[in-house]
C-alpha atoms as a PDB file:
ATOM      1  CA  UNK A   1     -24.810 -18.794  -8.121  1.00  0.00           C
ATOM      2  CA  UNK A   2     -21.911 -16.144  -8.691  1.00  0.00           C
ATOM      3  CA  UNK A   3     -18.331 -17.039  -9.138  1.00  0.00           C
ATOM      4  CA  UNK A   4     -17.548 -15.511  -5.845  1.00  0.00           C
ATOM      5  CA  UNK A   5     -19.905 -17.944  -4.103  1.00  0.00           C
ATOM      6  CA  UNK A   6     -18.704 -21.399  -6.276  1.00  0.00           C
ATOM      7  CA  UNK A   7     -15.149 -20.449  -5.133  1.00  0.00           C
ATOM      8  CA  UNK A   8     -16.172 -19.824  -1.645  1.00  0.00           C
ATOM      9  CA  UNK A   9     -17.461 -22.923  -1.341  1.00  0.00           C
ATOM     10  CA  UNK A  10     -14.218 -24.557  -2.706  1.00  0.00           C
ATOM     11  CA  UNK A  11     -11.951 -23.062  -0.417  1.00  0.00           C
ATOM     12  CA  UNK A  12     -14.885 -23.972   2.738  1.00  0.00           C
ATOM     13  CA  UNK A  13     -14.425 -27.802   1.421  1.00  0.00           C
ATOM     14  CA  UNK A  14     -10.509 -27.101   1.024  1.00  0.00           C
ATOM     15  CA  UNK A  15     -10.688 -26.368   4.701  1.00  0.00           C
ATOM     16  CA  UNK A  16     -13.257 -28.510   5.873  1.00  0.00           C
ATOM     17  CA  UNK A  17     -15.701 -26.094   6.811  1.00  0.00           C
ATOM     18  CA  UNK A  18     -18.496 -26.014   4.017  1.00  0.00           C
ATOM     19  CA  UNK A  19     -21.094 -26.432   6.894  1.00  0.00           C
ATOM     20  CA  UNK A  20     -20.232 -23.160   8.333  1.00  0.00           C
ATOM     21  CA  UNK A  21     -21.560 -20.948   5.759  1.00  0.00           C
ATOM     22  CA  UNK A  22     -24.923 -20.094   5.596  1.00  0.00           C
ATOM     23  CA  UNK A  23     -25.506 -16.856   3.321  1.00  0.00           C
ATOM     24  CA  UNK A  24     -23.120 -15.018   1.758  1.00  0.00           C
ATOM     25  CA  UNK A  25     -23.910 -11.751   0.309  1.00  0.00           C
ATOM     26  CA  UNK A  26     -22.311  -8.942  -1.106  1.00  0.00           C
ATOM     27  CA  UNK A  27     -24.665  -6.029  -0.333  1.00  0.00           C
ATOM     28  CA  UNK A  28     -24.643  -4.454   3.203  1.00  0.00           C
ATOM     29  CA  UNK A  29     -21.964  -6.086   5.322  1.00  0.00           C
ATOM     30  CA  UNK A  30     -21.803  -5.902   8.784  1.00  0.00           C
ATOM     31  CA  UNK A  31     -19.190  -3.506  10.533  1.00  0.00           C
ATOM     32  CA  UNK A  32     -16.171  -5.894  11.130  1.00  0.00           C
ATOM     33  CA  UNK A  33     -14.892  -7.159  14.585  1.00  0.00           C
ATOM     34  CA  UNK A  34     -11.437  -5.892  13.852  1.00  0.00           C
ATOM     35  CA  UNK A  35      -9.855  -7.969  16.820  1.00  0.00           C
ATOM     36  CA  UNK A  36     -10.691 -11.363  14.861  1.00  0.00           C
ATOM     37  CA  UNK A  37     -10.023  -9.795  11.628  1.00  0.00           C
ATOM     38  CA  UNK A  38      -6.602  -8.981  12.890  1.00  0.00           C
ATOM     39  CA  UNK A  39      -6.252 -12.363  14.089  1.00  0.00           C
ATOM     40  CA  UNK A  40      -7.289 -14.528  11.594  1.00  0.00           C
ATOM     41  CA  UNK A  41      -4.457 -12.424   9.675  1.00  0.00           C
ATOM     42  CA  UNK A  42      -1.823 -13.334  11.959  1.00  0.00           C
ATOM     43  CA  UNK A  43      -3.100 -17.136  12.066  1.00  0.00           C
ATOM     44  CA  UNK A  44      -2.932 -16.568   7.973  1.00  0.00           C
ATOM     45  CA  UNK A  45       0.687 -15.695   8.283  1.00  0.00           C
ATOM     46  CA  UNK A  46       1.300 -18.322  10.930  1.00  0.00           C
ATOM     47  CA  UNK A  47       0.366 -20.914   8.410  1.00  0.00           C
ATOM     48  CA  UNK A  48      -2.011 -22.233  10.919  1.00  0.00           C
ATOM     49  CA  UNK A  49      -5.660 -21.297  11.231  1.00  0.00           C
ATOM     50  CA  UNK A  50      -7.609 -22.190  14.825  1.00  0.00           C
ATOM     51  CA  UNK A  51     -11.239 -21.548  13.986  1.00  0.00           C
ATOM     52  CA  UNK A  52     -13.898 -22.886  12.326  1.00  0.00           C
ATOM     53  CA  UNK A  53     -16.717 -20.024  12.245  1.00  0.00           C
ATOM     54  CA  UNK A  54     -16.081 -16.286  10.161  1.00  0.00           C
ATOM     55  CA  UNK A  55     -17.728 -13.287   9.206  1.00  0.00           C
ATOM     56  CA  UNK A  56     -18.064 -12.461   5.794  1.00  0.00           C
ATOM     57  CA  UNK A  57     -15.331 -10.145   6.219  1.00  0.00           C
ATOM     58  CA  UNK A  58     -13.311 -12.933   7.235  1.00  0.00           C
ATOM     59  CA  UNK A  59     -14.631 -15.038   4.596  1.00  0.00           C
ATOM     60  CA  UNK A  60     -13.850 -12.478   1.777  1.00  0.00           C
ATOM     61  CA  UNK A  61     -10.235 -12.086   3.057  1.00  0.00           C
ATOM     62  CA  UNK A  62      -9.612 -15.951   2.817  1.00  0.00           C
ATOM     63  CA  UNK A  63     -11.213 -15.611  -0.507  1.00  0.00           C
ATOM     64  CA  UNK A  64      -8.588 -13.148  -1.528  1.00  0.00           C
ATOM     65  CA  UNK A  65      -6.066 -15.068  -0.331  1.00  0.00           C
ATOM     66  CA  UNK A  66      -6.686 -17.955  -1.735  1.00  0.00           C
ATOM     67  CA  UNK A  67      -7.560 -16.356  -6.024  1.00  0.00           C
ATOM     68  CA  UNK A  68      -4.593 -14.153  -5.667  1.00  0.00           C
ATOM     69  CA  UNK A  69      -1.171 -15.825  -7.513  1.00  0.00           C
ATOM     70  CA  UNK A  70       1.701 -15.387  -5.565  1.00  0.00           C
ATOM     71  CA  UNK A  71       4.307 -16.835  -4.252  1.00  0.00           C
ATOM     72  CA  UNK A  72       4.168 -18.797  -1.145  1.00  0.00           C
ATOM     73  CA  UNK A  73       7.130 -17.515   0.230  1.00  0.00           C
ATOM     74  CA  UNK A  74       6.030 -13.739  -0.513  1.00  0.00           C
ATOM     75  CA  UNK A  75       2.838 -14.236   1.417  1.00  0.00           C
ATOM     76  CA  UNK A  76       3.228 -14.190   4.867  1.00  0.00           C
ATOM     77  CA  UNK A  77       5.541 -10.825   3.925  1.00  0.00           C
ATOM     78  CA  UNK A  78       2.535  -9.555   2.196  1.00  0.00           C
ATOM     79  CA  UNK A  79       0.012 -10.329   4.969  1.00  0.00           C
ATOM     80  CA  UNK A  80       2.615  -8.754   7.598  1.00  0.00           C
ATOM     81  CA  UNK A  81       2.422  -5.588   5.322  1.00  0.00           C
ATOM     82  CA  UNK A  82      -1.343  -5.952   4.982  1.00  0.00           C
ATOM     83  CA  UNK A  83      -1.742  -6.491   9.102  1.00  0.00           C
ATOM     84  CA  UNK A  84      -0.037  -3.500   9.436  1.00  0.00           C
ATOM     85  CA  UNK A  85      -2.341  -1.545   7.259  1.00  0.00           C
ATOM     86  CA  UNK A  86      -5.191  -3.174   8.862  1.00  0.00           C
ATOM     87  CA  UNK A  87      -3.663  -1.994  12.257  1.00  0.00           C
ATOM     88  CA  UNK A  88      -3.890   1.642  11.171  1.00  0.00           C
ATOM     89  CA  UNK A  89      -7.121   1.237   9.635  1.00  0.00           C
ATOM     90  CA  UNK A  90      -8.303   0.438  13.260  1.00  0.00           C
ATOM     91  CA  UNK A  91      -6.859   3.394  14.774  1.00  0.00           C
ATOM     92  CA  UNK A  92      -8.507   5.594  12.462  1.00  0.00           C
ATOM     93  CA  UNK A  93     -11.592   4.195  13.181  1.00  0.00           C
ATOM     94  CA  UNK A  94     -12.117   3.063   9.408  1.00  0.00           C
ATOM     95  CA  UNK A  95     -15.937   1.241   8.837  1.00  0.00           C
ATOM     96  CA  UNK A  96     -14.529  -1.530   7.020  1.00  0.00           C
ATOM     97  CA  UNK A  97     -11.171  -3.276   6.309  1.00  0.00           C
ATOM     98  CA  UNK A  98      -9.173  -2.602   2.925  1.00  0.00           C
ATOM     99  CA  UNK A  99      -9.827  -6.039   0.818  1.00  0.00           C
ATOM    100  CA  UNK A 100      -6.625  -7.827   0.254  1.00  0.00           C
ATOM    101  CA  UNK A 101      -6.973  -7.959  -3.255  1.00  0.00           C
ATOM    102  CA  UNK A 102      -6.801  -4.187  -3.422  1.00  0.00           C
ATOM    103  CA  UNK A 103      -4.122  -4.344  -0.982  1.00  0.00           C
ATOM    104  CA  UNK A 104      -1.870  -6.482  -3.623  1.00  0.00           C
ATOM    105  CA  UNK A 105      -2.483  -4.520  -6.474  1.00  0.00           C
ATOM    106  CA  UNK A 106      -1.952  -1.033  -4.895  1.00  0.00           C
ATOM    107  CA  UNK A 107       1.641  -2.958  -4.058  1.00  0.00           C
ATOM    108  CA  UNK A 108       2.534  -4.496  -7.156  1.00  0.00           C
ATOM    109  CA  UNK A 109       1.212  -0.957  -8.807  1.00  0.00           C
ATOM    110  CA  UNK A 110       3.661   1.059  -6.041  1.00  0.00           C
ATOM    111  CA  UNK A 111       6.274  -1.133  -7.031  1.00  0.00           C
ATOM    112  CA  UNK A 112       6.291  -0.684 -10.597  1.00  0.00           C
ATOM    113  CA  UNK A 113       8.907   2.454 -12.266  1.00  0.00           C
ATOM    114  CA  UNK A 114       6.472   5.054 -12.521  1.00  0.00           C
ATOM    115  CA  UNK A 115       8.455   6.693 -15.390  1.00  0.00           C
ATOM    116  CA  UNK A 116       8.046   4.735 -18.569  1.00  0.00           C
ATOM    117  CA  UNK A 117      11.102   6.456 -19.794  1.00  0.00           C
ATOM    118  CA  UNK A 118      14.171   4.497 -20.528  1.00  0.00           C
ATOM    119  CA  UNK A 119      16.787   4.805 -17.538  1.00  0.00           C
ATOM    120  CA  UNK A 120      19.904   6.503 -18.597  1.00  0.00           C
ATOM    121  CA  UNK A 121      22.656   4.874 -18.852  1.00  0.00           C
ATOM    122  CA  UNK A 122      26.365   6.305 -18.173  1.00  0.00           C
ATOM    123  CA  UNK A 123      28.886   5.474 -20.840  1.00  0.00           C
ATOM    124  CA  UNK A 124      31.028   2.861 -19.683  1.00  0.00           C
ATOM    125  CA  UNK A 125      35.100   3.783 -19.150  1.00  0.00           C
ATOM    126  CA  UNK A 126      37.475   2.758 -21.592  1.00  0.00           C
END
């Protein structure tokens, strides 16, 4: 059983909803319904989820969300950022959503000075 699948199954039971899963695979996932997708990340940033059945797109998202360290107050500003993205990948008709793990890390990589030069600093006045 892969890692992926063991910590699946930990968030289900975290949840309550280790009956719901039947098979979850990583090869040749179906197209996403991008109206649930996009709601389930709204009722992520709500703090309050209503449902008790996903796809595994679904599924890998709450994955995500649950490995990834941050801070609790950063999320919902992180999932507003990644909605939006998400809304734009549905106008342009993308086949699947961006994974929120990749989401994060092309942040915190965006974030970072890309120069790894020391800033100058101006000599202070006298």
């Amino acid at each position: 059983m892969s890692t992926a699948h063991v910590e699946l199954q930990k968030i289900l039971r975290i949840f309550g909803l280790a009956e719901h899963i039947h098979n979850v695979n990583d090869t040749a996932l179906p197209k996403p319904n991008w109206p649930s997708y996009c709601q389930l990340v709204q009722q992520l940033i709500s703090g309050t989820v209503r449902r008790n059945t996903f796809t595994q797109w679904e599924m890998k998202l709450l994955l995500d969300v649950q490995m990834i360290r941050m801070r609790k107050s950063s999320r919902s500003e992180m999932l507003r950022r990644y909605l939006r993205v998400i809304e734009r990948q549905v106008v342009t008709g993308s086949a699947a959503p961006l994974r929120f793990a990749h989401f994060v890390e092309d942040e915190s990589r965006s974030r970072k000075p890309i120069s790894a030069e020391p800033a100058l600093s101006l000599p202070r006045a006298s």
